[in-house]
Protein backbone atom coordinates (compact mmCIF):
# COMPACT_ATOMS: atom_id res chain seq x y z
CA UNK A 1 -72.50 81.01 -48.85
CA UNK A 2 -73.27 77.10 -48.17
CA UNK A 3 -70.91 76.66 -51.36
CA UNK A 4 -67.82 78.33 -50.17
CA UNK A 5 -68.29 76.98 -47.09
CA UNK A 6 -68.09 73.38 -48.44
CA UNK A 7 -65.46 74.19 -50.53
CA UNK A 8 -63.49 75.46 -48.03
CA UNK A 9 -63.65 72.43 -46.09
CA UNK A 10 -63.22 70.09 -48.77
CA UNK A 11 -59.96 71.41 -49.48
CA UNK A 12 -58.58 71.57 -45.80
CA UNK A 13 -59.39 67.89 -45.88
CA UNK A 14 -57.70 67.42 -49.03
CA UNK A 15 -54.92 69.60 -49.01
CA UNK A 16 -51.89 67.53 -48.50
CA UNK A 17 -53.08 65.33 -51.32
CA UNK A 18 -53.69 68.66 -53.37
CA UNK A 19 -50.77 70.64 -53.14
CA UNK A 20 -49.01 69.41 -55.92
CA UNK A 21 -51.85 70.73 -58.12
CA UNK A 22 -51.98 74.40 -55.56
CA UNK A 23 -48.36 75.29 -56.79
CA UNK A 24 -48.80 78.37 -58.35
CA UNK A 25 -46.82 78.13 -61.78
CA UNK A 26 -47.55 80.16 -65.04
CA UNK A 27 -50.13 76.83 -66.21
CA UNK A 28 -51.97 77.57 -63.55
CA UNK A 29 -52.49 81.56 -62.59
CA UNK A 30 -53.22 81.87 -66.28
CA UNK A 31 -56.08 79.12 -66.32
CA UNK A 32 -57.77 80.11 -63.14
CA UNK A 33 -57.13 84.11 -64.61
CA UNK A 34 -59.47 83.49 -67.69
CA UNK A 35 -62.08 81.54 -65.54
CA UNK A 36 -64.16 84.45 -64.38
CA UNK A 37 -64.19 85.38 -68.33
CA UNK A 38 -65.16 81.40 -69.40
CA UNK A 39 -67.66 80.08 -66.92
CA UNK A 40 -70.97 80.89 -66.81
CA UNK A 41 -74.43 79.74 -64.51
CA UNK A 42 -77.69 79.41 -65.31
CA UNK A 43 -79.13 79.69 -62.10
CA UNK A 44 -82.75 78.66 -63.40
CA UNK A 45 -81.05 75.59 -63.48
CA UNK A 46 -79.48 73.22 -60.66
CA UNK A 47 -78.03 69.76 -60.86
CA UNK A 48 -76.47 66.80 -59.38
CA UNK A 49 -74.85 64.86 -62.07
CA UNK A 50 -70.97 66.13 -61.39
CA UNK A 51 -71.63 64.35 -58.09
CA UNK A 52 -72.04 60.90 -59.64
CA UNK A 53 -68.73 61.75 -61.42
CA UNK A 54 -67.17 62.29 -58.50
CA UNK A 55 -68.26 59.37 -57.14
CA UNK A 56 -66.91 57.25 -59.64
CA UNK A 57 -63.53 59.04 -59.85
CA UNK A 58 -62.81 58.30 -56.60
CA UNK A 59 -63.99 54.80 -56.56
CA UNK A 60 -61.61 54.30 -59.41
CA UNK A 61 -59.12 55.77 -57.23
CA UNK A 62 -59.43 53.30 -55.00
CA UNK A 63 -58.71 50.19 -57.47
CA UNK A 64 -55.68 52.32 -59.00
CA UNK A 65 -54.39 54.84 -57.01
CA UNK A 66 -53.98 57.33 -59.43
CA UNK A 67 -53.44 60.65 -58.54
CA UNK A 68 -55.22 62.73 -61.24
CA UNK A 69 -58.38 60.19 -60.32
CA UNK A 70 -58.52 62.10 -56.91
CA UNK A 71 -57.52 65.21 -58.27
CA UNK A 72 -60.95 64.66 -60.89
CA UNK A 73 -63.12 63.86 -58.15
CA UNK A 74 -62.33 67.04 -55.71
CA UNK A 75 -62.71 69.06 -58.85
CA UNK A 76 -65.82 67.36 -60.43
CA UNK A 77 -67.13 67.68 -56.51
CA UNK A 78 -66.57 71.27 -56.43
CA UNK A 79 -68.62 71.94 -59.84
CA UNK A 80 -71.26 69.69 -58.41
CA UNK A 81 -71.48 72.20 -55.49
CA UNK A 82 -71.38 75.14 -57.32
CA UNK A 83 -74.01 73.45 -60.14
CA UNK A 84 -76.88 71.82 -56.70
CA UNK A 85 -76.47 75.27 -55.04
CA UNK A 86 -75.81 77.93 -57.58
CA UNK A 87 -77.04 76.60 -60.77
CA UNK A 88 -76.13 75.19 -63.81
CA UNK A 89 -72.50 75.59 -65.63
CA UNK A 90 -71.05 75.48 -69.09
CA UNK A 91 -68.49 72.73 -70.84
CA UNK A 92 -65.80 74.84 -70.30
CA UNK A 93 -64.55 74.24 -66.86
CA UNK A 94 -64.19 70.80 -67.11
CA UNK A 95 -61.49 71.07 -69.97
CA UNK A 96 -59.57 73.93 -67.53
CA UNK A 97 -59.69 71.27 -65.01
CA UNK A 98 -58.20 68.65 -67.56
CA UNK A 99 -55.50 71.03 -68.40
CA UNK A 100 -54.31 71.69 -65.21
CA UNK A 101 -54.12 68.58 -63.95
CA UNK A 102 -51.06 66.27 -63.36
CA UNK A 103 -51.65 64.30 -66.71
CA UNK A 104 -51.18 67.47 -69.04
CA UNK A 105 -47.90 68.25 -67.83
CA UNK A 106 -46.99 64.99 -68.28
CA UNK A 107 -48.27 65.01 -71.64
CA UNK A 108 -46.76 67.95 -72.68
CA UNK A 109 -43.22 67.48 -71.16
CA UNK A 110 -43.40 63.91 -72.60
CA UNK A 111 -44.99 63.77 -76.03
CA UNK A 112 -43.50 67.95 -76.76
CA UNK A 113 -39.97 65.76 -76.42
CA UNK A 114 -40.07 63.77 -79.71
CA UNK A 115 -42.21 66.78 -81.66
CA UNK A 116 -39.37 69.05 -80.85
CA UNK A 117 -36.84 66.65 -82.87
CA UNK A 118 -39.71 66.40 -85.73
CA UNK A 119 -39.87 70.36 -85.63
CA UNK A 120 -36.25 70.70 -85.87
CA UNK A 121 -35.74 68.11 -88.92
CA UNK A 122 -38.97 70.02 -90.10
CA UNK A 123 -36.87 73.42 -90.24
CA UNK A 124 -34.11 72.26 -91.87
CA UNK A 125 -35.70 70.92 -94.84
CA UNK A 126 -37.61 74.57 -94.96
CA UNK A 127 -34.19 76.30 -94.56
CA UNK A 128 -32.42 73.96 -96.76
CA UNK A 129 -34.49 76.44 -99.69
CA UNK A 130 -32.63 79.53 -98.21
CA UNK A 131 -29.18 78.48 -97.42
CA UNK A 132 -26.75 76.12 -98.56
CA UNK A 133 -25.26 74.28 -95.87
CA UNK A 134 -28.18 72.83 -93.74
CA UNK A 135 -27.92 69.78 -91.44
CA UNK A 136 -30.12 69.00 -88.38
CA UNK A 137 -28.28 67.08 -85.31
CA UNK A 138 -30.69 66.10 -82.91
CA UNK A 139 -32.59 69.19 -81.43
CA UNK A 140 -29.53 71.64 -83.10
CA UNK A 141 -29.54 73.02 -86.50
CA UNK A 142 -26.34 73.27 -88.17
CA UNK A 143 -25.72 75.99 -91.09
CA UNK A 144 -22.45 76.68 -91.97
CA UNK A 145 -21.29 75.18 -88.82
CA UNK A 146 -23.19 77.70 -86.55
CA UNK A 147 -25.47 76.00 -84.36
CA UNK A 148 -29.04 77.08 -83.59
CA UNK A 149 -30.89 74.76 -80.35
CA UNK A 150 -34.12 74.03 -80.76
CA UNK A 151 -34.90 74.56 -76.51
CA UNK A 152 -37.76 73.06 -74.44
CA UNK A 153 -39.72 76.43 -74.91
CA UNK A 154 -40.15 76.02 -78.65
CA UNK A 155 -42.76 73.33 -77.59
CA UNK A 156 -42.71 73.90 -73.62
CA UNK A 157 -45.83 73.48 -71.55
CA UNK A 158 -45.92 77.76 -71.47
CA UNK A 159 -46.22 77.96 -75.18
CA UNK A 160 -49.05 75.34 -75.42
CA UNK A 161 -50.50 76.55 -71.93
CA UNK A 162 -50.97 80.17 -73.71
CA UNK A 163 -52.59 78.84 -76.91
CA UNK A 164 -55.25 76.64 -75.08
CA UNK A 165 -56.19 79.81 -72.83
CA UNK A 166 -56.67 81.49 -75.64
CA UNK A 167 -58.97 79.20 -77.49
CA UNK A 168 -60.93 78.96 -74.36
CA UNK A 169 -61.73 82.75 -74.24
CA UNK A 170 -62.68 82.52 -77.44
CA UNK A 171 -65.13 79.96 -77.38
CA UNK A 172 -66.51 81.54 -73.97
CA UNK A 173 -66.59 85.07 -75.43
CA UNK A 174 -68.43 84.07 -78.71
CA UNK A 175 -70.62 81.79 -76.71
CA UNK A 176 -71.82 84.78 -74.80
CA UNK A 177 -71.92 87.35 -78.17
CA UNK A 178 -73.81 84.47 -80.31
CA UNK A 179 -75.92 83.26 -77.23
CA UNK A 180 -74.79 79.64 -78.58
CA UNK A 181 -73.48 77.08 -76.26
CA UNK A 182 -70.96 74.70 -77.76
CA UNK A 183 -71.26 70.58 -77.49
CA UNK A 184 -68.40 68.71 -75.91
CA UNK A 185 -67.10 67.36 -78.71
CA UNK A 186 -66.97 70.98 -81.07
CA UNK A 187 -64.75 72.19 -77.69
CA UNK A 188 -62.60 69.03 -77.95
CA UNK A 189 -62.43 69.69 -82.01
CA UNK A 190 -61.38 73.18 -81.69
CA UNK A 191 -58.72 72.58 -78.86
CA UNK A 192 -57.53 69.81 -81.61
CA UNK A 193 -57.58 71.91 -84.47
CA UNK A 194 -55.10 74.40 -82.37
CA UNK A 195 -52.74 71.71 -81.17
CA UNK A 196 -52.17 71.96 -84.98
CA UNK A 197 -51.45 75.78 -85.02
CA UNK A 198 -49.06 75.24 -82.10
CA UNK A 199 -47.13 73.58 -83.86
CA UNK A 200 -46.99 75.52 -86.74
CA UNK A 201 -46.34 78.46 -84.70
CA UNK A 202 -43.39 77.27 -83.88
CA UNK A 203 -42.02 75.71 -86.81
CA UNK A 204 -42.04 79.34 -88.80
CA UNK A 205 -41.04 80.40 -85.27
CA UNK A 206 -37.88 78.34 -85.28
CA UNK A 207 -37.23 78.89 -89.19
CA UNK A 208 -37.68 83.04 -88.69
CA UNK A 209 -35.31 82.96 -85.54
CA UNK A 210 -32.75 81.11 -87.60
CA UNK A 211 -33.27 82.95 -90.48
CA UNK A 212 -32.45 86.47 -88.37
CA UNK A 213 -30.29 84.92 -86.55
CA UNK A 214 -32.46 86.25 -83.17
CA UNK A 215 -30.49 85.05 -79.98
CA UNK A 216 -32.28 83.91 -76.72
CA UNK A 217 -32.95 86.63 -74.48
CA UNK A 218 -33.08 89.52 -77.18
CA UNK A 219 -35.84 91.89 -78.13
CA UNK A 220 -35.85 90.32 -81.53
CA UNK A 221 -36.03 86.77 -79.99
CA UNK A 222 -39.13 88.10 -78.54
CA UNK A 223 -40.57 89.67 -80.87
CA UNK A 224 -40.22 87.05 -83.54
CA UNK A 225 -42.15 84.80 -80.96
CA UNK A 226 -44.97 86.72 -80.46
CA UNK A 227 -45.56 87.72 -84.11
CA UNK A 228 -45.72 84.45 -84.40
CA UNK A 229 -48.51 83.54 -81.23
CA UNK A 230 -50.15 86.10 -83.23
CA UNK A 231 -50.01 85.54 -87.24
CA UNK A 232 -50.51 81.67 -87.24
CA UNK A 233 -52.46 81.03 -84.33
CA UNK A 234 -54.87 83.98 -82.78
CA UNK A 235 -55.88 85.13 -86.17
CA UNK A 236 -56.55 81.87 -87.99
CA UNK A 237 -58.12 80.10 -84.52
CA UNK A 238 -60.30 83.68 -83.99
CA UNK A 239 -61.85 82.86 -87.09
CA UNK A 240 -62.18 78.99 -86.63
CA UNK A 241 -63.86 79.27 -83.00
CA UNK A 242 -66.33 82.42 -84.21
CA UNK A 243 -67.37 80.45 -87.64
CA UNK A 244 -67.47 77.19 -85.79
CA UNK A 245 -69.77 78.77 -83.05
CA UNK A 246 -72.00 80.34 -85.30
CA UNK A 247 -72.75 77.37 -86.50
CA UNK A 248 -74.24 75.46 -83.36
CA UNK A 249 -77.74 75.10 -82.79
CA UNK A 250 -79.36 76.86 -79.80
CA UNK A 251 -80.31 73.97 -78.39
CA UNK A 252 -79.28 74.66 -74.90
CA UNK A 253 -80.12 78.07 -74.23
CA UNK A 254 -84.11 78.14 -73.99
CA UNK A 255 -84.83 80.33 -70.97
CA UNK A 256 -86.74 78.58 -68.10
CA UNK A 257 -88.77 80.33 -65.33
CA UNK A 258 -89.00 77.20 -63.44
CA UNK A 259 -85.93 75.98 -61.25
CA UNK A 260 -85.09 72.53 -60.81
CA UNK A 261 -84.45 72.48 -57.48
CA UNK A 262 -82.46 69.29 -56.23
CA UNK A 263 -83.75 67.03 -53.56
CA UNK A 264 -81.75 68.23 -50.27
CA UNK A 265 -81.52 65.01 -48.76
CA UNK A 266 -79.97 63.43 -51.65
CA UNK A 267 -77.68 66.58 -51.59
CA UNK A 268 -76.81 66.22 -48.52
CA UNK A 269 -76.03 62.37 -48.43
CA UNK A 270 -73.82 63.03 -52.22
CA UNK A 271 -72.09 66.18 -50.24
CA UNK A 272 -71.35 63.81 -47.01
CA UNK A 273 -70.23 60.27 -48.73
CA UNK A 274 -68.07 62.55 -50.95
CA UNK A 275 -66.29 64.60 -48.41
CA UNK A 276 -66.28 62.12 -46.24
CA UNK A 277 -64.21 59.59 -49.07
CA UNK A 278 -61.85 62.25 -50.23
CA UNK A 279 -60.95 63.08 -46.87
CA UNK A 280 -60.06 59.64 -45.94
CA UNK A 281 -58.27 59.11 -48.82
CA UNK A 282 -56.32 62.24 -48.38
CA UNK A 283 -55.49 60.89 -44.70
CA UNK A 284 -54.14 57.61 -45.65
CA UNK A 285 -52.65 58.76 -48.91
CA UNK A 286 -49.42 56.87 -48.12
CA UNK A 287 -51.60 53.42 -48.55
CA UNK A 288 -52.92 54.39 -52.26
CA UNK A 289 -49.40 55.53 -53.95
CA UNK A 290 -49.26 53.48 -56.98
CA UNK A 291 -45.48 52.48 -56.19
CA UNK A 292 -45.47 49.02 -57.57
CA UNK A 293 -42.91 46.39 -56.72
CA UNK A 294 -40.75 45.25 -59.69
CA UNK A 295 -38.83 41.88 -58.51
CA UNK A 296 -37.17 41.40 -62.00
CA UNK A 297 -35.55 44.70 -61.91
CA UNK A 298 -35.44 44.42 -57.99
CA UNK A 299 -32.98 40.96 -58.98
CA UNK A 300 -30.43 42.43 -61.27
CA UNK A 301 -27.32 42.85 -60.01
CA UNK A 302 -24.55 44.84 -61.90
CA UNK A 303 -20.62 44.18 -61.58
CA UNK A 304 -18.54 47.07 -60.09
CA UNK A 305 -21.42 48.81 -59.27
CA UNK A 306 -23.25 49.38 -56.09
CA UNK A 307 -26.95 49.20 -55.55
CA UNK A 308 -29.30 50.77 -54.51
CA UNK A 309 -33.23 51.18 -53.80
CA UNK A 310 -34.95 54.59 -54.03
CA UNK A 311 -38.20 55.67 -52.10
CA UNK A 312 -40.23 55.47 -55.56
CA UNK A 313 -38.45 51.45 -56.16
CA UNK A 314 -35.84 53.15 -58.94
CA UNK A 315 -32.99 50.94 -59.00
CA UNK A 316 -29.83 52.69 -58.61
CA UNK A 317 -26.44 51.66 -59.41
CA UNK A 318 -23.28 53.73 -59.28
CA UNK A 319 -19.70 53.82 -59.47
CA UNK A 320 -17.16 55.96 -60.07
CA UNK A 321 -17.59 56.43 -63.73
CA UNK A 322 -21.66 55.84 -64.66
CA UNK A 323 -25.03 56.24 -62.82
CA UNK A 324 -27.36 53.83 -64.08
CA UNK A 325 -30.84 53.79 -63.00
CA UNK A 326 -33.80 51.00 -63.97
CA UNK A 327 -37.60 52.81 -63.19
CA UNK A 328 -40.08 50.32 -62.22
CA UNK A 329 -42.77 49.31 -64.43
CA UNK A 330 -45.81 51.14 -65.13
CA UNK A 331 -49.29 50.44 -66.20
CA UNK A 332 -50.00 51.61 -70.00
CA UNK A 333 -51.88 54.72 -68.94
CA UNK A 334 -49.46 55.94 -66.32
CA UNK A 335 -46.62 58.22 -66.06
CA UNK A 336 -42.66 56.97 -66.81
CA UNK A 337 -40.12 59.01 -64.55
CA UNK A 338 -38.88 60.68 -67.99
CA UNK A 339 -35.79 61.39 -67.05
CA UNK A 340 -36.59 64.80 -69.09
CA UNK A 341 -38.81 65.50 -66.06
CA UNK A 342 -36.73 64.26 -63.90
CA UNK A 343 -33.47 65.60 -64.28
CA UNK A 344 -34.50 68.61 -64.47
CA UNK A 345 -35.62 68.46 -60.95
CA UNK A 346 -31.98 68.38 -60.26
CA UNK A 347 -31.69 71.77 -61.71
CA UNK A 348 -29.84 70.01 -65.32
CA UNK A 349 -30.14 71.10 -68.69
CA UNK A 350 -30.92 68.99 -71.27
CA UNK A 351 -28.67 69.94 -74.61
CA UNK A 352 -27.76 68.06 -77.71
CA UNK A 353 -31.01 65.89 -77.36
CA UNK A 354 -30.50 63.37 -80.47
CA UNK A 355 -31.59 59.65 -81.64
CA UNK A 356 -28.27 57.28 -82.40
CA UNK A 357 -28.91 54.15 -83.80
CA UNK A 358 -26.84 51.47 -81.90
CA UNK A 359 -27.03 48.29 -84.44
CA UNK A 360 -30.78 47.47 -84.64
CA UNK A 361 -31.69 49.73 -81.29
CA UNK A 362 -32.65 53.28 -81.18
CA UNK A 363 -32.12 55.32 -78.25
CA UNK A 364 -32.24 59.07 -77.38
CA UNK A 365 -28.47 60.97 -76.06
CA UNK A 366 -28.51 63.63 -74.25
CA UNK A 367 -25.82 66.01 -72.39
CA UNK A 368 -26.75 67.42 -69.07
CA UNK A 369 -25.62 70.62 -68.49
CA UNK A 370 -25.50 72.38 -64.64
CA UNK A 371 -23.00 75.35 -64.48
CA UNK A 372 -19.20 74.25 -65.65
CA UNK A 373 -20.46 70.56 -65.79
CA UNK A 374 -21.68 68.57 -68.59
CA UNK A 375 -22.89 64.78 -68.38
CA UNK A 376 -23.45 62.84 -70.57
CA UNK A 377 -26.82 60.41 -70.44
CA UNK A 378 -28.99 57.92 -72.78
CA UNK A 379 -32.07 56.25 -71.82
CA UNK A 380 -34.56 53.66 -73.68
CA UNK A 381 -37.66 51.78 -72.83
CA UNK A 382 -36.91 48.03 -72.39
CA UNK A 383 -38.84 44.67 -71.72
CA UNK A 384 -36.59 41.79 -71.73
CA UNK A 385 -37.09 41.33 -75.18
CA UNK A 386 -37.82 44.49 -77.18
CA UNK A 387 -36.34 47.80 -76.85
CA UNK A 388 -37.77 51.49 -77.88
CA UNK A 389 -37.46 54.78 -77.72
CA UNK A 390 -41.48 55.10 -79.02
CA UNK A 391 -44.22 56.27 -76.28
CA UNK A 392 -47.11 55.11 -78.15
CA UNK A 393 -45.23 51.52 -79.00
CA UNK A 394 -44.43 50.05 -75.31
CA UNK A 395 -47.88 51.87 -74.41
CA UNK A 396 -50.19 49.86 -76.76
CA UNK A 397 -48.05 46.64 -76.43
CA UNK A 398 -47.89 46.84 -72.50
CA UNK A 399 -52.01 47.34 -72.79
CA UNK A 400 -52.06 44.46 -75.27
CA UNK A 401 -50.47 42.00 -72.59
CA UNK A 402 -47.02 42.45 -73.34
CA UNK A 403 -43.96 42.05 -70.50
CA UNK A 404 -43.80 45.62 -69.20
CA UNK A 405 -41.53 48.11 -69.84
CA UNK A 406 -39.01 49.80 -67.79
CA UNK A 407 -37.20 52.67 -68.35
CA UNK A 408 -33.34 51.96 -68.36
CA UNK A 409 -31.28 55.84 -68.33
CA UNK A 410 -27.70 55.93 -68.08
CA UNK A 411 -25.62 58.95 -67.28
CA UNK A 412 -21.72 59.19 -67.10
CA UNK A 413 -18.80 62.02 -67.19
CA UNK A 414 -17.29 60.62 -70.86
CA UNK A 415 -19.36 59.80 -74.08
CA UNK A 416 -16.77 56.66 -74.39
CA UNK A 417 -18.03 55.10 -70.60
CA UNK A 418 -21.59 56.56 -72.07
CA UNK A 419 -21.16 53.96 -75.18
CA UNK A 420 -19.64 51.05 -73.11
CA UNK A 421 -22.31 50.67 -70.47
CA UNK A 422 -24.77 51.03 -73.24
CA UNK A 423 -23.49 48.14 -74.89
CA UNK A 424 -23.86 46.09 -71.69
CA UNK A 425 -26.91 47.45 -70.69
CA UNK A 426 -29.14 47.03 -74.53
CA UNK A 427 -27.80 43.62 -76.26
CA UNK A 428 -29.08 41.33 -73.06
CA UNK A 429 -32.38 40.10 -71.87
CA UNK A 430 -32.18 42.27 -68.05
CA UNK A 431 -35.32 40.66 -66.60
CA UNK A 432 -35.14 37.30 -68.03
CA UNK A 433 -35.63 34.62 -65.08
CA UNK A 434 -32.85 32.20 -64.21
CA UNK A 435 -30.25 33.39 -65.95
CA UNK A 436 -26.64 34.96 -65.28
CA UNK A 437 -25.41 37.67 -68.03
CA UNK A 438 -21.84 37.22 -68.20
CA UNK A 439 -19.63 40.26 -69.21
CA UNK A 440 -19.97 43.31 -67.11
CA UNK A 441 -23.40 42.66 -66.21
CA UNK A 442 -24.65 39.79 -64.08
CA UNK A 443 -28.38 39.25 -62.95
CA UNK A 444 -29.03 37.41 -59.59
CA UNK A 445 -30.51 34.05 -60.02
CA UNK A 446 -32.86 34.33 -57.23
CA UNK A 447 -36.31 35.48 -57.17
């Protein structure tokens, strides 16, 4: 009773902070569905250590104002009530708290981007075998000069949502058969192992949809998908997870007729400091947003263009013709305002998503689609000095020392204006001090 009590008033003081992560999309019913099935407690067992994790989550949140280290300290706090009052729990609902948390959507939406253009060159080399005329153009396939899209869903944060559920009920119902509890890292190296079979699943799911020609929306769309959920990834990872189970040592399930019973003052002292911290932070949330303050990009000033400042310090110019926006700089570790999140806010669909090579730059092309109108849009990550399109390359540079980057995204109505203000925008230094770019771009000498 004492635990849903505290629970229930830890999240009343945390709400506003929390109701990002309360939204209740497909991600998360299904998670919190399976958790009955998943997590178990040995209740001849109690302990304290999820408080010290929660401790130093939201110390850390202090320093860096992250929002998934808050998020990881309200949830470590709630196992550490359930483990001091209830008893002890297994692994397994720490990596359902990892997956629904703000990070793995980012993840997915981010990093599924460039595996959906590997997937698609992928297929095309496969179907080059069965038909003649085979190209790949960005996330379409071309045969014969009918177009098939590889969409969002084919590596979408459903799909991979699905196949980590699974794997979880897996492990938790062969941990219970067996009476074997898995290690940490065995969890982490089966979840890895299926991040393989996701994508596989969907590379012969993309090549058999091609190959029958299956349209969106149609039984045989359908059905092609979840042969596939269920050839290449519940058979071969039901298999994996039961073998791989078997094979762990009982170490941790040795039956105990004595409790250990936490101390309840130093219960009650972790359960106040903690509460008491994440409900301050939660009340002064506005003074621990991690918006940080970007004076180069804050200085530039682009001809024919008004500017602007958003709430989140996104530079905004616009005209009649382009919308050019310059997000501020991020730590290494944090999230970029992908415009693929982004945008699609706005209710646009991204189509045609391809790399062009402009000279020695790469950057990715897009056309936004919303009802009768189509954009087009290009974006790139840019320091000054070096430009990419690569997640992992500005990432270990910008942790290495490097100038950060920001991301530059360009949208207009023509792909013609879409190439010009490119051109502008790529071959100059943008947050270079003390200098004025001539052309169609100038930057304000004053800083």
């Amino acid at each position: 009773m004492i635990t849903i009590l505290l629970a229930t008033i830890v999240v009343s003081l945390c709400f506003q902070n929390l109701v990002y992560y309360l939204i209740p999309n497909i991600s998360l019913l299904v998670f919190l569905a399976i958790s009955p099935f998943i997590v178990t407690i040995n209740n001849n067992e109690k302990r304290i250590r999820y408080a010290w994790f929660s401790l130093a989550f939201i110390v850390l949140y202090f320093f860096f104002k992250m929002q998934l280290l808050f998020f990881l300290s309200f949830s470590f706090f709630i196992l550490y009530l359930i483990e001091s009052n209830l008893g002890k729990v297994n692994s397994l609902p720490i990596f359902i708290i990892l997956l629904i948390s703000p990070y793995s959507f980012f993840i997915f939406n981010v990093f599924g981007f460039p595996i959906r253009l590997l997937l698609t060159d992928t297929a095309t080399f496969i179907l080059s075998f069965v038909f003649d005329n085979v190209n790949s153009n960005g996330n379409n396939i071309l045969i014969n000069n009918q177009r098939f899209s590889v969409d969002p869903e084919c590596m979408g944060l459903k799909m991979v949502g699905y196949g980590y559920a699974t794997v979880l009920l897996f492990i938790g119902s062969f941990e219970k058969k067996i009476n074997r509890k898995l290690r940490l890292y065995k969890v982490l190296g089966i979840l890895s192992i299926s991040t393989f079979f996701i994508i596989l699943v969907n590379l012969f799911r993309i090549v058999m949809i091609v190959i029958l020609q299956a349209k969106p929306e149609t039984i045989m769309h359908e059905l092609v998908g979840l042969l596939s959920f269920g050839i290449y990834f519940i058979l071969p990872l039901y298999f994996i997870t039961k073998w791989i189970v078997s094979k762990q040592s009982n170490f941790n399930i040795k039956k105990t007729t004595l409790k250990a019973v936490p101390n309840q003052i130093v219960t009650a002292i972790f359960s106040l400091i903690l509460i008491s911290s994440l409900a301050y932070f939660n009340f002064n949330r506005t003074d621990y947003r991690n918006n940080q303050i970007d004076n180069k990009s804050s200085n530039i000033e682009l001809t024919s263009f008004s500017k602007s400042i958003t709430e989140h310090n996104v530079i905004k110019f616009e005209n009649d013709n382009a919308l050019i926006y310059i997000k501020p700089s991020c730590h290494f570790f944090g999230p970029d305002h992908s415009p693929t999140i982004c945008w699609k806010g706005s209710g646009y669909e991204f189509i045609n998503i391809k790399i062009e090579k402009l000279g020695a730059f790469e950057i990715y092309t897009a056309e936004l689609k919303k009802d009768d109108e189509i954009l087009q849009t290009a974006w790139w990550f840019d320091n000054g000095k070096a430009k990419t399109i690569s997640q992992l390359d500005w990432r270990w540079k910008t942790a290495l020392g490097d100038e950060p980057y920001r991301l530059i995204n360009i949208t207009t109505t023509s792909k013609n204006e879409l190439n010009k203000q490119i051109y502008n925008l790529i071959t100059e230094d943008l947050f270079e001090e003390n200098t004025a770019i001539e052309s169609n771009l100038q930057i304000s000498t004053a800083l």
